[in-house]
PDB file of N, CA and C in Angstrom:
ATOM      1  N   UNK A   1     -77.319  26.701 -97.640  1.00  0.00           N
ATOM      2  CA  UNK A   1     -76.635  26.164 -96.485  1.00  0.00           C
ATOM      3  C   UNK A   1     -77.235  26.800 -95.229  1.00  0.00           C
ATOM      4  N   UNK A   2     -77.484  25.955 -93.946  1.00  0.00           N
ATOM      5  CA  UNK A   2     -78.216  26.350 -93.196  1.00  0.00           C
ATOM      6  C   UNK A   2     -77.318  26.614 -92.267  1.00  0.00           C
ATOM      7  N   UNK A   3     -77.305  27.597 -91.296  1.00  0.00           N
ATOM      8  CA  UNK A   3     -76.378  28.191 -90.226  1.00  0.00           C
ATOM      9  C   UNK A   3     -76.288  27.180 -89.360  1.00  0.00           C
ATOM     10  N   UNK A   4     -76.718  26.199 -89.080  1.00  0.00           N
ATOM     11  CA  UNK A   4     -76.475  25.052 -88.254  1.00  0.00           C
ATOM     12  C   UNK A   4     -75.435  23.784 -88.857  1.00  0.00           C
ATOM     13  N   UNK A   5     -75.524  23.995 -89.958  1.00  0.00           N
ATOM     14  CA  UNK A   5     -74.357  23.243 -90.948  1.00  0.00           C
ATOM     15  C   UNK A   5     -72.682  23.830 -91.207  1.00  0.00           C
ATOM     16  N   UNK A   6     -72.566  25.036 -90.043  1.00  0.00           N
ATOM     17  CA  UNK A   6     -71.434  25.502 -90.775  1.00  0.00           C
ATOM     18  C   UNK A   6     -70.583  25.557 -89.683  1.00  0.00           C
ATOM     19  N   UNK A   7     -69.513  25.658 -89.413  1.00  0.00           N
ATOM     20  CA  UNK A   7     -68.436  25.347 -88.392  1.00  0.00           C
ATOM     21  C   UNK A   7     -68.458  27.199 -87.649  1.00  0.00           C
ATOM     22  N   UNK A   8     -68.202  26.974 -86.575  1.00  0.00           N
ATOM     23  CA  UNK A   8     -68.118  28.216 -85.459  1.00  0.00           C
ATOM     24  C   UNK A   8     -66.401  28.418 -86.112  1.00  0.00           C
ATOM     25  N   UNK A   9     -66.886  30.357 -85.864  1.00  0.00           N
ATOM     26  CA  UNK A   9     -65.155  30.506 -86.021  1.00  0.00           C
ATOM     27  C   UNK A   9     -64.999  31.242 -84.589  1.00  0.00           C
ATOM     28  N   UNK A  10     -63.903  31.320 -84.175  1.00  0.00           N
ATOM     29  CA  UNK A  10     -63.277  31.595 -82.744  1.00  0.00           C
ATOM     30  C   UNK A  10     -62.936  33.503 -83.625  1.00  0.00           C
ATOM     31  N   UNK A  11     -62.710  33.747 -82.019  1.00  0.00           N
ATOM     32  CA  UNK A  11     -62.821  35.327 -81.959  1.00  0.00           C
ATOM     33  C   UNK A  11     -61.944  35.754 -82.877  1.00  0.00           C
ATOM     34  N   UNK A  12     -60.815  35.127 -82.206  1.00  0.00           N
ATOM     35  CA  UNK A  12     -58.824  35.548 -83.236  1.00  0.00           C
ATOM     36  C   UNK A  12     -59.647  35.221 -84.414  1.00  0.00           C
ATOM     37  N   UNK A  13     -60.267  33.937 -85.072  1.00  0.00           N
ATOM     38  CA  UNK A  13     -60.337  33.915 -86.385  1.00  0.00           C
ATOM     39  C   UNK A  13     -60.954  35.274 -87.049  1.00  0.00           C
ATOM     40  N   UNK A  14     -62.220  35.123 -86.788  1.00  0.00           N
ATOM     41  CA  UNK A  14     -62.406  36.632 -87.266  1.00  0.00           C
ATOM     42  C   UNK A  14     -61.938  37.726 -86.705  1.00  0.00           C
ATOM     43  N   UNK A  15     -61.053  38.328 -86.323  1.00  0.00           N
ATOM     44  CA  UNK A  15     -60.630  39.522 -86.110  1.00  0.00           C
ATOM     45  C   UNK A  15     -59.548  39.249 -87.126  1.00  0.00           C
ATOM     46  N   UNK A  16     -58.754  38.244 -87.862  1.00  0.00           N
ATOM     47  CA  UNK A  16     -58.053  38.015 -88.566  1.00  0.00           C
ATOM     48  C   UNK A  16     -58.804  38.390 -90.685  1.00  0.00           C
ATOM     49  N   UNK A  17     -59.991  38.323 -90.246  1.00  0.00           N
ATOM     50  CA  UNK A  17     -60.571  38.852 -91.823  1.00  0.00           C
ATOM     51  C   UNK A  17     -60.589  40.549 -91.896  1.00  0.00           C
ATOM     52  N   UNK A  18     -59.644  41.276 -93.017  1.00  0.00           N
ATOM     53  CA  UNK A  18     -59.458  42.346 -93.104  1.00  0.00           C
ATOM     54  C   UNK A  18     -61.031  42.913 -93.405  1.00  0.00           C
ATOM     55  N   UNK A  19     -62.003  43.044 -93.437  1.00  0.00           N
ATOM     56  CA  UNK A  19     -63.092  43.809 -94.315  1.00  0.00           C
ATOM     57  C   UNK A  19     -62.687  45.381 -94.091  1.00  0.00           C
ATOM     58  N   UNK A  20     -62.840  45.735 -95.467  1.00  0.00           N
ATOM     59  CA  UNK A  20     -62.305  47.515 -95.553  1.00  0.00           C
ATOM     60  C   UNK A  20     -63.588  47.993 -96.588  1.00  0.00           C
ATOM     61  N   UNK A  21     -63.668  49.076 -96.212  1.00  0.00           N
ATOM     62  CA  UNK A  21     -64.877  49.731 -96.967  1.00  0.00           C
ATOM     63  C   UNK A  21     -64.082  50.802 -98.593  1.00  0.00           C
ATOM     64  N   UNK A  22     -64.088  50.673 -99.297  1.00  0.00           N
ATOM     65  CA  UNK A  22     -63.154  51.202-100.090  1.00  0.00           C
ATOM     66  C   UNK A  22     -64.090  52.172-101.389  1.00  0.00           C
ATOM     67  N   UNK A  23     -64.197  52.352-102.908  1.00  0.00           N
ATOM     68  CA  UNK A  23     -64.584  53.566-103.227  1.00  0.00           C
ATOM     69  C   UNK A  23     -64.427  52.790-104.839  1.00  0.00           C
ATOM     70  N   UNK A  24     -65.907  52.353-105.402  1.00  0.00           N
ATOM     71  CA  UNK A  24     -65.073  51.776-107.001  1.00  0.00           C
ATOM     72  C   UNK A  24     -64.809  52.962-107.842  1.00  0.00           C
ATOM     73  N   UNK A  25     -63.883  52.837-108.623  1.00  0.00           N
ATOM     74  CA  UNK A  25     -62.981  53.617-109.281  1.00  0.00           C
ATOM     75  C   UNK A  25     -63.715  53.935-110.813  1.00  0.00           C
ATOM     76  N   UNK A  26     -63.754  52.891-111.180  1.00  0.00           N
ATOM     77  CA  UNK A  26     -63.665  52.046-112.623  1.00  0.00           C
ATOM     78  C   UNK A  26     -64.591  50.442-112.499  1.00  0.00           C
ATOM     79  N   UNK A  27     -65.379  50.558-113.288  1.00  0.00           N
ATOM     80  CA  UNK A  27     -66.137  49.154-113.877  1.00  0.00           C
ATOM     81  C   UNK A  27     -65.800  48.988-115.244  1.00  0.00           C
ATOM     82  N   UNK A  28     -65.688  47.726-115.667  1.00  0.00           N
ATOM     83  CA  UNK A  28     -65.425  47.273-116.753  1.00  0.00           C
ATOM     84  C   UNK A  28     -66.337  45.881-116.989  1.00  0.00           C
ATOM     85  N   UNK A  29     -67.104  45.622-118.635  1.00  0.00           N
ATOM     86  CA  UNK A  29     -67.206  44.645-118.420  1.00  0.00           C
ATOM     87  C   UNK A  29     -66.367  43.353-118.697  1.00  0.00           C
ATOM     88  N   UNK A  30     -66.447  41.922-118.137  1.00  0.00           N
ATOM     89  CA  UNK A  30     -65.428  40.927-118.164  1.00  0.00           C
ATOM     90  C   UNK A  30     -66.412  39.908-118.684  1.00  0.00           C
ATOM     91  N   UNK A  31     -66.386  39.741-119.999  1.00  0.00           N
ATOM     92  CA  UNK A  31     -67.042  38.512-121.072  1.00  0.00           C
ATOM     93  C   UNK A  31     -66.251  37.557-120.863  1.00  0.00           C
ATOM     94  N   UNK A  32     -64.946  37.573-120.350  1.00  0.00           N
ATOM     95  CA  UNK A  32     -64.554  36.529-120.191  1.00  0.00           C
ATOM     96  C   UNK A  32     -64.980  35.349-118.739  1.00  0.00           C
ATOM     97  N   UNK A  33     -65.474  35.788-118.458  1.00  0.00           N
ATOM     98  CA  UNK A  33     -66.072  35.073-117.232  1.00  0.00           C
ATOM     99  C   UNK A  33     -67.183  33.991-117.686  1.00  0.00           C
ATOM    100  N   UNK A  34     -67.352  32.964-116.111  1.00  0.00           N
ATOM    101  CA  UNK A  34     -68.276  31.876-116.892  1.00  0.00           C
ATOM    102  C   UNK A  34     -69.756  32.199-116.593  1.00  0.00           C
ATOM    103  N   UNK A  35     -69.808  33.648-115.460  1.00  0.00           N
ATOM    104  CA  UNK A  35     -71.147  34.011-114.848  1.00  0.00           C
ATOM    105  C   UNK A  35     -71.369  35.809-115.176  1.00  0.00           C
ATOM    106  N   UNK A  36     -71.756  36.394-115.809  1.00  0.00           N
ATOM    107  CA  UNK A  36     -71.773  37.794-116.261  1.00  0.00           C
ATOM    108  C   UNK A  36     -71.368  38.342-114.834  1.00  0.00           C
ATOM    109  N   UNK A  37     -70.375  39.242-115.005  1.00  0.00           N
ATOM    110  CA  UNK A  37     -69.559  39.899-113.821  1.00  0.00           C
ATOM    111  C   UNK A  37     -68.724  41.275-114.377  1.00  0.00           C
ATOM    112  N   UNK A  38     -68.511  42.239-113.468  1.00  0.00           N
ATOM    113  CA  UNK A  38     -67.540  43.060-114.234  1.00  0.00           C
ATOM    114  C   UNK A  38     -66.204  42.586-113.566  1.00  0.00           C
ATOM    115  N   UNK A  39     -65.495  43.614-114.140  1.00  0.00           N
ATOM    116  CA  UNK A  39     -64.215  43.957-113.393  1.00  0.00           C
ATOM    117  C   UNK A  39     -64.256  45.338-112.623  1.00  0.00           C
ATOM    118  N   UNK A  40     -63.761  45.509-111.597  1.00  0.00           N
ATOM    119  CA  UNK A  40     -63.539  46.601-110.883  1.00  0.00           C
ATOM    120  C   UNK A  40     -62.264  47.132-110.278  1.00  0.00           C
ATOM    121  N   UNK A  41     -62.129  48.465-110.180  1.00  0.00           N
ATOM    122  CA  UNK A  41     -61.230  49.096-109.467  1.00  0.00           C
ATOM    123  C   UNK A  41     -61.355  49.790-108.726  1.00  0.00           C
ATOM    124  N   UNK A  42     -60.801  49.435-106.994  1.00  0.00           N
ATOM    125  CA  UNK A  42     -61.540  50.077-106.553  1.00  0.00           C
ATOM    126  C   UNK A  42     -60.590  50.795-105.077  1.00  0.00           C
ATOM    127  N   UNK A  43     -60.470  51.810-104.513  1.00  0.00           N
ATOM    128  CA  UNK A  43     -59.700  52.476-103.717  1.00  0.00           C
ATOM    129  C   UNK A  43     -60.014  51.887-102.318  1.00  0.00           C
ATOM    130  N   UNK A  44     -58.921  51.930-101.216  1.00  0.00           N
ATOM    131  CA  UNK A  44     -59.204  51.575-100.015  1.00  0.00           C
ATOM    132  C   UNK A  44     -58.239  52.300 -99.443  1.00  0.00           C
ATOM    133  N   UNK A  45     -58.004  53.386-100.117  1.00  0.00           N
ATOM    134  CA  UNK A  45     -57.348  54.678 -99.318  1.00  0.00           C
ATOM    135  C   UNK A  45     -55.930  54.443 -99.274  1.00  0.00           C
ATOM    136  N   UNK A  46     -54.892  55.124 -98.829  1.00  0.00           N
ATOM    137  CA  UNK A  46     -53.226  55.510 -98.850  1.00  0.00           C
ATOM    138  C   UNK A  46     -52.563  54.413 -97.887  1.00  0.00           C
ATOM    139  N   UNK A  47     -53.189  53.697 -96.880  1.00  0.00           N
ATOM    140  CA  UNK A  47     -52.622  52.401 -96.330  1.00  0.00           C
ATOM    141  C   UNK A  47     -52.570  51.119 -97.624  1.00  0.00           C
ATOM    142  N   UNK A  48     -53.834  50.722 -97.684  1.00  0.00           N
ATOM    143  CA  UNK A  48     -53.967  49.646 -98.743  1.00  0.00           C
ATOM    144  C   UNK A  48     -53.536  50.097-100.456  1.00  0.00           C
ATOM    145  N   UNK A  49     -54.536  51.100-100.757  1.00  0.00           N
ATOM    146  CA  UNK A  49     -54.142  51.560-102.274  1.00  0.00           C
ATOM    147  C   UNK A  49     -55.224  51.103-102.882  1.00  0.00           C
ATOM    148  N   UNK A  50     -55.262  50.899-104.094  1.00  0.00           N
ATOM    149  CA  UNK A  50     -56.180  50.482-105.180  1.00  0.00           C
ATOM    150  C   UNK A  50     -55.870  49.279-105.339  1.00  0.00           C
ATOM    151  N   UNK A  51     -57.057  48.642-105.282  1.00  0.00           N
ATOM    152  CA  UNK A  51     -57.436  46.947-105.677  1.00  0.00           C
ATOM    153  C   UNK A  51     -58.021  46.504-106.957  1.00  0.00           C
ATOM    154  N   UNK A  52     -58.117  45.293-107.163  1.00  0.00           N
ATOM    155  CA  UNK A  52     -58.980  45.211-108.103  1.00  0.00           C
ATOM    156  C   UNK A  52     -59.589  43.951-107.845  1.00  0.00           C
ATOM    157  N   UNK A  53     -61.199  43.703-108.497  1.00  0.00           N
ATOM    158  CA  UNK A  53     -62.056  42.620-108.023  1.00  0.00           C
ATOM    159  C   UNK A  53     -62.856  42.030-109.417  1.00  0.00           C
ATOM    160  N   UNK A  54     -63.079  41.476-109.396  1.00  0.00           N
ATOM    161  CA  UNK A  54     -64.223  40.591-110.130  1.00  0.00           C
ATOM    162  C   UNK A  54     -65.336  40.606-109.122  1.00  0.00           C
ATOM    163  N   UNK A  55     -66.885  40.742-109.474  1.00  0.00           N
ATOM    164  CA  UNK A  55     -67.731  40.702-109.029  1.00  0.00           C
ATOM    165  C   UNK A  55     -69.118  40.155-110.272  1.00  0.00           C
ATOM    166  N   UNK A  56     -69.915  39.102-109.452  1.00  0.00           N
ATOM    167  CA  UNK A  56     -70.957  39.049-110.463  1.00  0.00           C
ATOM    168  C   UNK A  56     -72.304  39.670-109.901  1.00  0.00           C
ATOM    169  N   UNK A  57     -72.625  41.100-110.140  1.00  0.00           N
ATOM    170  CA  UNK A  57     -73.349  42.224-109.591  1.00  0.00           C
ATOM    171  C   UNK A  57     -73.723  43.125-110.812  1.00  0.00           C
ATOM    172  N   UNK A  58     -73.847  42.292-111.842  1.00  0.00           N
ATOM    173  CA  UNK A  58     -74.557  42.391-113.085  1.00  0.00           C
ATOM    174  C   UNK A  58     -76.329  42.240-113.469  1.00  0.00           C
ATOM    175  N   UNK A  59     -77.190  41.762-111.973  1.00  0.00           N
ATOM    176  CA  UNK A  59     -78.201  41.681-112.187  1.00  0.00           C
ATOM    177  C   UNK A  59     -79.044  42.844-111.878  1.00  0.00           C
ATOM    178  N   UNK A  60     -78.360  43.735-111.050  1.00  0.00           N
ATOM    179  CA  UNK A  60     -79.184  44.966-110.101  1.00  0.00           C
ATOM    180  C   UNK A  60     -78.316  45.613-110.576  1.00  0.00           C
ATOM    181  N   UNK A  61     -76.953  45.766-110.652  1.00  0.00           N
ATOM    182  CA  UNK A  61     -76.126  47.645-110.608  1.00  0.00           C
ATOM    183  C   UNK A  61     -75.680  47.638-112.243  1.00  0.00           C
ATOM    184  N   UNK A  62     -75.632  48.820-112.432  1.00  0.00           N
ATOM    185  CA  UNK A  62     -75.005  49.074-113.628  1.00  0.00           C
ATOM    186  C   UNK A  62     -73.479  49.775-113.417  1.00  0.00           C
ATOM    187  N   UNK A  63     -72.960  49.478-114.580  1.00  0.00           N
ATOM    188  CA  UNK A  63     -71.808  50.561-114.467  1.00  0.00           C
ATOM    189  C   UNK A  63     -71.741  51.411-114.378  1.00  0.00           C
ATOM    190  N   UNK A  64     -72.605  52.549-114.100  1.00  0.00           N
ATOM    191  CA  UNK A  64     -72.619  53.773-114.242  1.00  0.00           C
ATOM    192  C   UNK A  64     -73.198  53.928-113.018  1.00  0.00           C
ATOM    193  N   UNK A  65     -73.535  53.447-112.294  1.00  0.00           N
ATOM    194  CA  UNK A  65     -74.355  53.174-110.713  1.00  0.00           C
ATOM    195  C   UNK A  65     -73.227  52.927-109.838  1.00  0.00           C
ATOM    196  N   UNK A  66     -72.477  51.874-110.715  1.00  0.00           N
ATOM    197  CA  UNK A  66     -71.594  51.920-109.149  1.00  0.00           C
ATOM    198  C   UNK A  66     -70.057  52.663-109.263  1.00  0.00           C
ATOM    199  N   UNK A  67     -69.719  53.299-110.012  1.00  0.00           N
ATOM    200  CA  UNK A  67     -68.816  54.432-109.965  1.00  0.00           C
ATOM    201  C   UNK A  67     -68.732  55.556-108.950  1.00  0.00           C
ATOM    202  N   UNK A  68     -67.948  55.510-108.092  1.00  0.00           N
ATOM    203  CA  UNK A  68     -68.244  56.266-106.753  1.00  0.00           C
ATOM    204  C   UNK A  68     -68.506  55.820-105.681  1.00  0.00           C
ATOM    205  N   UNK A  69     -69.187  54.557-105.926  1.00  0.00           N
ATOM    206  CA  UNK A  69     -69.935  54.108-105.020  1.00  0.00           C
ATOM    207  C   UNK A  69     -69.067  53.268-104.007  1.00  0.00           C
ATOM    208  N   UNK A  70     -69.455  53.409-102.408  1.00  0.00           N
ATOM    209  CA  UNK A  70     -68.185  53.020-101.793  1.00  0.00           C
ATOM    210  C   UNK A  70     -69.200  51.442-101.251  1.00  0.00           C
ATOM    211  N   UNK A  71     -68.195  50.479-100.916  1.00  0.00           N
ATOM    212  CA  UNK A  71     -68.438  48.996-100.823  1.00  0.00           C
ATOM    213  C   UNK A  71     -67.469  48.111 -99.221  1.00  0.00           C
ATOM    214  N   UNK A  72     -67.990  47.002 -99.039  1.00  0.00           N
ATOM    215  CA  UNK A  72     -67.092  46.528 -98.025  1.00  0.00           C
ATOM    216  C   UNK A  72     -66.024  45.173 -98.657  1.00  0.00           C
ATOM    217  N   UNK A  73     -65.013  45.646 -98.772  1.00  0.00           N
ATOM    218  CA  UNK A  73     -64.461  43.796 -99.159  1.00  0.00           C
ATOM    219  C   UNK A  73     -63.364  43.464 -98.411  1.00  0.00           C
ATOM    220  N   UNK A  74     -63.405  42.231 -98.775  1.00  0.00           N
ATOM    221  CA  UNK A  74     -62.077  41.509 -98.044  1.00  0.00           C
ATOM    222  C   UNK A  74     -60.702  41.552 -98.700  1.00  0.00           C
ATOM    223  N   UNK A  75     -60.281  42.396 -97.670  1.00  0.00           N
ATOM    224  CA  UNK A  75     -58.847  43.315 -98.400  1.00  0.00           C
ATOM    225  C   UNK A  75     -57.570  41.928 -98.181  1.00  0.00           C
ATOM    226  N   UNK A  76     -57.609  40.737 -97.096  1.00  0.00           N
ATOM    227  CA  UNK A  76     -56.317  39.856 -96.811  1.00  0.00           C
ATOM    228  C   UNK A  76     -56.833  38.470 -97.400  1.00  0.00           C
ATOM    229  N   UNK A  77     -57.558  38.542 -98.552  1.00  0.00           N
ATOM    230  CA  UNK A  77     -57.591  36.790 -98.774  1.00  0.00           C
ATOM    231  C   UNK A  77     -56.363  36.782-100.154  1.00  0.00           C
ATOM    232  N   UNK A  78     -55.738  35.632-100.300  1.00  0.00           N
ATOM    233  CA  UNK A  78     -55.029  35.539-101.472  1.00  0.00           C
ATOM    234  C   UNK A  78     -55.493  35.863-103.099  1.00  0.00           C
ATOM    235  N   UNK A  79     -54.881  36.452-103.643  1.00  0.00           N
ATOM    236  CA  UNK A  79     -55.425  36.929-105.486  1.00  0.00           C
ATOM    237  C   UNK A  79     -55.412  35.399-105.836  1.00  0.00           C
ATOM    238  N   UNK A  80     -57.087  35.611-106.876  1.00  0.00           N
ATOM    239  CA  UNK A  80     -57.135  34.574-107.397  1.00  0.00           C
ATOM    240  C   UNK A  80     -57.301  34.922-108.619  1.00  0.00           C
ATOM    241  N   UNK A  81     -56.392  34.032-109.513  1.00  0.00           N
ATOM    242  CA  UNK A  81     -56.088  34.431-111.232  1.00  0.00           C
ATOM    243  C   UNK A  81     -57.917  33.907-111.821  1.00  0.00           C
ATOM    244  N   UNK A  82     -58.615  34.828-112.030  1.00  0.00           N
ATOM    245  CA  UNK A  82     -59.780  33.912-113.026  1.00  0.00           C
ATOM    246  C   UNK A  82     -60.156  34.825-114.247  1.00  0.00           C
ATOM    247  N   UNK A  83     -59.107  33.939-115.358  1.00  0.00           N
ATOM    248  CA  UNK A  83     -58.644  33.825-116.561  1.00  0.00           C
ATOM    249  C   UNK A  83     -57.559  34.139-116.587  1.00  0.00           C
ATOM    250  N   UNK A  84     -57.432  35.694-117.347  1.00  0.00           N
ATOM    251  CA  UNK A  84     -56.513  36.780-117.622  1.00  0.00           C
ATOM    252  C   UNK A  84     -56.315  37.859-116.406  1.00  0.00           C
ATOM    253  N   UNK A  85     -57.561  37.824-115.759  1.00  0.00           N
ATOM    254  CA  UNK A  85     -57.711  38.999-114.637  1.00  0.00           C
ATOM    255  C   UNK A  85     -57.143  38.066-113.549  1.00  0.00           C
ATOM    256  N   UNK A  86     -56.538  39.479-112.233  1.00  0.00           N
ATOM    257  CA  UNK A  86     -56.141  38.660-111.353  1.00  0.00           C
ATOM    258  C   UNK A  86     -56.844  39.249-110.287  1.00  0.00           C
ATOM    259  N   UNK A  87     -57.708  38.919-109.744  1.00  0.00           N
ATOM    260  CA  UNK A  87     -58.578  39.514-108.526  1.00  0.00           C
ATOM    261  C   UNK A  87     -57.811  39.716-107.121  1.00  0.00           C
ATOM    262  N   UNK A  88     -57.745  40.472-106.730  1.00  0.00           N
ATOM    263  CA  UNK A  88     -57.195  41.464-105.190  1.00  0.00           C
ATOM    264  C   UNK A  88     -57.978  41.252-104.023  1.00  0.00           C
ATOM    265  N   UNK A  89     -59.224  41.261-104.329  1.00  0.00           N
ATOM    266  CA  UNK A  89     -60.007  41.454-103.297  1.00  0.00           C
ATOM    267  C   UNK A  89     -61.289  40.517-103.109  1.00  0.00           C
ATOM    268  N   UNK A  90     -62.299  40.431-102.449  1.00  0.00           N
ATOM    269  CA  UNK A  90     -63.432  40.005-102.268  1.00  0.00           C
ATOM    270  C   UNK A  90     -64.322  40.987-101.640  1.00  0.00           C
ATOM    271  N   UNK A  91     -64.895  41.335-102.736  1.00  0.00           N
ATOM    272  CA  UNK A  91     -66.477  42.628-102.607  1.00  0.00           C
ATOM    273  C   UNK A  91     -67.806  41.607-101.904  1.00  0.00           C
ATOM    274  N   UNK A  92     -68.073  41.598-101.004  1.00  0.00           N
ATOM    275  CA  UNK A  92     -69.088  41.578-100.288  1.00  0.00           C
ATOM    276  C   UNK A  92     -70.440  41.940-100.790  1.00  0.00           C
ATOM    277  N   UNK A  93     -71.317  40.642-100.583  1.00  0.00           N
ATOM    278  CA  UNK A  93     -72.833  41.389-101.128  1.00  0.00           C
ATOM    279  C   UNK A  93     -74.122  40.335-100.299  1.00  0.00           C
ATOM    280  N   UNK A  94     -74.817  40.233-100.211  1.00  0.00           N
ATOM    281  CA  UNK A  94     -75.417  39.398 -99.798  1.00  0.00           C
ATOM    282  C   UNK A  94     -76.645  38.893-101.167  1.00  0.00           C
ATOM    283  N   UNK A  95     -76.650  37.043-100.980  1.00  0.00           N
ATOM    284  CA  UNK A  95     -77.085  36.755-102.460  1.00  0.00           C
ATOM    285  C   UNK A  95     -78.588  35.989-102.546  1.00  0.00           C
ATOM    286  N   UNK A  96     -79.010  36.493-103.058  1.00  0.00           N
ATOM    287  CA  UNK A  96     -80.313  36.065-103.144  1.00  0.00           C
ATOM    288  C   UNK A  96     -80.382  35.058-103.833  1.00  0.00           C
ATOM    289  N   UNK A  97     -82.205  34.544-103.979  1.00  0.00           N
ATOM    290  CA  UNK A  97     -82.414  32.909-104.299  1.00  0.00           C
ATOM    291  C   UNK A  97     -81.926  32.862-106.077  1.00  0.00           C
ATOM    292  N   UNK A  98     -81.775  34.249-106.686  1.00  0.00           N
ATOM    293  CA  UNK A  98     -81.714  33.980-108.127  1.00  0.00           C
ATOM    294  C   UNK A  98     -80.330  34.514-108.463  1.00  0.00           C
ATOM    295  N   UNK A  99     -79.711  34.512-107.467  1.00  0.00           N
ATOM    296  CA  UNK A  99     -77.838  34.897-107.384  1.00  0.00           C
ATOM    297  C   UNK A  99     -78.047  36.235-107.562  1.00  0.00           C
ATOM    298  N   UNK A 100     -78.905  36.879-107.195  1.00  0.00           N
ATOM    299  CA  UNK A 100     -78.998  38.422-107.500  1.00  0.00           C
ATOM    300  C   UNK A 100     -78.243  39.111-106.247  1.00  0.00           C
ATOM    301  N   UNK A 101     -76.913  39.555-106.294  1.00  0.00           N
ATOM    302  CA  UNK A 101     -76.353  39.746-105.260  1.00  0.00           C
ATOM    303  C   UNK A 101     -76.211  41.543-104.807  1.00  0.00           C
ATOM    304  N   UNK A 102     -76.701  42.012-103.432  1.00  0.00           N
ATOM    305  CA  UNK A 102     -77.088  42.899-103.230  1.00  0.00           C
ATOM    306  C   UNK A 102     -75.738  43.826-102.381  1.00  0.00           C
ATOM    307  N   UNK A 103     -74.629  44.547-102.738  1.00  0.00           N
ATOM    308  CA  UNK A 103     -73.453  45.108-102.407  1.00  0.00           C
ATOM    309  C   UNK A 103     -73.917  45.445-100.744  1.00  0.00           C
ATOM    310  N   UNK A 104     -72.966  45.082 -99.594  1.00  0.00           N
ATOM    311  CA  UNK A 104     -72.642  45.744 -98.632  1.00  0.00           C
ATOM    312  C   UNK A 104     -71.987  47.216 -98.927  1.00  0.00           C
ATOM    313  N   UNK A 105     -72.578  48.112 -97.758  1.00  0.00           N
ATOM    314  CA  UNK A 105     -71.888  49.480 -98.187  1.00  0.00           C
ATOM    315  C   UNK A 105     -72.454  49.998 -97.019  1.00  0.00           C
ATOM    316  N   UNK A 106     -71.621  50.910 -96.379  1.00  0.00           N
ATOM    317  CA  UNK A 106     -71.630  52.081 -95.372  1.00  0.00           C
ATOM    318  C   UNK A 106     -73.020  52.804 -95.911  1.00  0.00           C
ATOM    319  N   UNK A 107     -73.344  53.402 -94.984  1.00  0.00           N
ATOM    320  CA  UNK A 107     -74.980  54.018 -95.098  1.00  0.00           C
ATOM    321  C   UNK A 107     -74.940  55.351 -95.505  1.00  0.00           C
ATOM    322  N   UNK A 108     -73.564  56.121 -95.074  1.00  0.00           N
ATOM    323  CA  UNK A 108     -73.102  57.445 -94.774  1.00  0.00           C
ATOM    324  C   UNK A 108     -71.571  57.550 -95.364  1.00  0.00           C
ATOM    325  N   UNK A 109     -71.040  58.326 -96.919  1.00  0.00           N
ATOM    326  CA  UNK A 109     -69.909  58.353 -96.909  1.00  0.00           C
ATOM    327  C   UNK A 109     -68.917  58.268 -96.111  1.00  0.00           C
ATOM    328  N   UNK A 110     -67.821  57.526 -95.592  1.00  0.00           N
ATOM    329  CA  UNK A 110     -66.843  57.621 -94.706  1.00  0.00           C
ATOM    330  C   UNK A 110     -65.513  57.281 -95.725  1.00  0.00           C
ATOM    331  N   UNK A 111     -64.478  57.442 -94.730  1.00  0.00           N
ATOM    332  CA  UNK A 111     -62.840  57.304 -95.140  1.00  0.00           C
ATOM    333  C   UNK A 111     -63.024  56.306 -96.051  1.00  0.00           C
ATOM    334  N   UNK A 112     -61.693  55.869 -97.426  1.00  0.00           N
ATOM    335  CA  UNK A 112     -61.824  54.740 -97.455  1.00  0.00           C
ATOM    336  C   UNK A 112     -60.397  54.006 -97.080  1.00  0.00           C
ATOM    337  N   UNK A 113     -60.878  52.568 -96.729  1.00  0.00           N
ATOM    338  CA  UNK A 113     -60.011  52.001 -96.022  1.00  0.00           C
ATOM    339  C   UNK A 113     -60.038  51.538 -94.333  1.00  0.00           C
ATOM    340  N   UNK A 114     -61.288  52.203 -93.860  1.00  0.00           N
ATOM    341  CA  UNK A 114     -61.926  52.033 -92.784  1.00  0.00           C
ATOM    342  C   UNK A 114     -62.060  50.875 -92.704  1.00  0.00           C
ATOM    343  N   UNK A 115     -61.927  50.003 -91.679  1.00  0.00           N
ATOM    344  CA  UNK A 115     -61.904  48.684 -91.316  1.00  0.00           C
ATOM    345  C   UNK A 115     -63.544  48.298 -90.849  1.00  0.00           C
ATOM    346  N   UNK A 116     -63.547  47.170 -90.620  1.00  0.00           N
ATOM    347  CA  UNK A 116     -65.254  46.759 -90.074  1.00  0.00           C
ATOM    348  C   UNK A 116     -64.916  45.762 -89.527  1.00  0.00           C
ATOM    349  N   UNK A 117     -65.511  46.261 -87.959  1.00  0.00           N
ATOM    350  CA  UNK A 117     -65.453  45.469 -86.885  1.00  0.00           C
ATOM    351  C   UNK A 117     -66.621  45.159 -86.621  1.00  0.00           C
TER     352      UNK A 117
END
């Protein structure tokens, strides 16, 4: 999709998308999915709490890679049930031509739960 195909959002709109930088907890893998993905758990500090996400970030990270590892997602969109799991959040990544999707993340440990403006 080409950036000229996509509708302008107004200022209020985005200042209305939570993005929080938060801390994964726990990876798991989720076979139940229709695209290899784990499950995650992941902290966004003592305001928000612990979330949980589905992500398909199975082509580059391993589970053992991203434990610790802190991320940006969208902490206010509605949980979406996909299957048995019920997803919390939306983890952020930017996706390449072979869906190889590459995690947003702070450069420099910070808080988690930090907002992104």
């Amino acid at each position: 999709m080409s950036i000229e195909n996509t509708a302008s959002l107004s200022w209020e709109e985005f200042e209305r998308v939570e993005m929080r930088v938060g801390t994964i907890l726990e990876v798991n893998d989720f076979p139940e999915a229709r695209k290899p993905a784990y499950q995650l758990t992941i902290d966004f500090g003592a305001v928000i709490g612990v979330r949980k996400s589905s992500a398909q970030i199975t082509l580059r990270y391993s589970k053992e890679v991203l434990i610790g590892r802190q991320i940006v997602a969208v902490v206010n969109f509605p949980k979406k049930q996909i299957g048995k799991f019920r997803s919390e959040c939306l983890v952020l990544g930017a996706v390449g031509e072979q869906s190889d999707v590459v995690l947003l993340a702070p450069d420099f440990k910070i808080e988690n739960g930090l907002r992104i403006a």
